[in-house]
Protein backbone atom coordinates (compact mmCIF):
# COMPACT_ATOMS: atom_id res chain seq x y z
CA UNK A 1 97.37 -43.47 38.56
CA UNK A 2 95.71 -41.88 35.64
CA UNK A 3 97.77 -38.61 34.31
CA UNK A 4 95.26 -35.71 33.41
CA UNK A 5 96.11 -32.87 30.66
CA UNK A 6 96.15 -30.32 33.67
CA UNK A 7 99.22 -32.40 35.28
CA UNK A 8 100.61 -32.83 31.83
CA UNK A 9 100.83 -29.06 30.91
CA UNK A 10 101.59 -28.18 35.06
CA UNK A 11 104.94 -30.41 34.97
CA UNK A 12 105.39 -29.33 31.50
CA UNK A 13 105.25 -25.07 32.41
CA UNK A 14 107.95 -26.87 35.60
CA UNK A 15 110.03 -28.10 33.12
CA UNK A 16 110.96 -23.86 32.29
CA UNK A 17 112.11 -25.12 28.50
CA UNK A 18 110.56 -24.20 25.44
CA UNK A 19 110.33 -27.51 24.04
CA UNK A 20 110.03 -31.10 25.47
CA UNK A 21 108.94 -34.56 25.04
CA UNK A 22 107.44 -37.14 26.10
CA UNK A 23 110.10 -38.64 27.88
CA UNK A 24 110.88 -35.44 29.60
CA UNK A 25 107.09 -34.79 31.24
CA UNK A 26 106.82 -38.94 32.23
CA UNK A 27 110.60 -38.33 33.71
CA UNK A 28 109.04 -34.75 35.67
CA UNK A 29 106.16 -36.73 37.03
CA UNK A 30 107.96 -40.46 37.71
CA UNK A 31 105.91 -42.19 35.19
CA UNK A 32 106.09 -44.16 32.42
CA UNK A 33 105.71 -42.38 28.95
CA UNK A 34 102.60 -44.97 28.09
CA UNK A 35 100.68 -43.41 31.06
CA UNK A 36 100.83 -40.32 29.59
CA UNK A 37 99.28 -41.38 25.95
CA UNK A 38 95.77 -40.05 27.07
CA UNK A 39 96.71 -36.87 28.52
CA UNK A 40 98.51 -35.94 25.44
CA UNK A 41 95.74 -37.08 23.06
CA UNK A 42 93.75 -34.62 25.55
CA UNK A 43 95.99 -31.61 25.60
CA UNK A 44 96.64 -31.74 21.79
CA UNK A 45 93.00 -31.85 21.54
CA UNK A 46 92.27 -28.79 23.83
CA UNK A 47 94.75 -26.96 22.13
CA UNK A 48 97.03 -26.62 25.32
CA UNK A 49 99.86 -28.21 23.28
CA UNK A 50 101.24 -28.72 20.22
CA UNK A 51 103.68 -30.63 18.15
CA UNK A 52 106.59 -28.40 17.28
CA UNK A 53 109.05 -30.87 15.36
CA UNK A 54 110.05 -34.56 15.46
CA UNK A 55 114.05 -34.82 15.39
CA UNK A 56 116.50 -37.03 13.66
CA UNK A 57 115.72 -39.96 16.10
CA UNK A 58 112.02 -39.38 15.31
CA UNK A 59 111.31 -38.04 18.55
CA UNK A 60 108.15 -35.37 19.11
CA UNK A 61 108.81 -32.15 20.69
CA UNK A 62 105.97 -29.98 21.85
CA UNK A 63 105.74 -26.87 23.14
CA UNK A 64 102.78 -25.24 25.21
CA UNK A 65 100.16 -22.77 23.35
């Protein structure tokens, strides 16, 4: 199953936080964070998301524009 940016940013808005990973959209939609490489790439590019912060553990946090 191939993740689009419009499922991406849909379970993202379902998540109701400001900011979230990776990890916390492939958790939402019970898939691996790999399979969602493409639909970030996409996203980022559309400008439906971008990259708030990367924390201590060097983990990316987004946030919806």
């Amino acid at each position: 199953m191939t993740i689009t940016a419009d499922q991406l940013i849909k379970a993202a808005r379902e998540l109701d936080q400001p900011e979230f990973t990776r990890a916390d959209v492939a958790a939402k939609l019970g898939v691996e964070k790999s399979e969602l490489k493409q639909a970030f790439n996409r996203a980022r590019k559309d400008g439906l998301l971008e990259k708030t912060r990367d924390d201590e553990e060097n983990t990316g946090h987004f946030r919806i524009t």
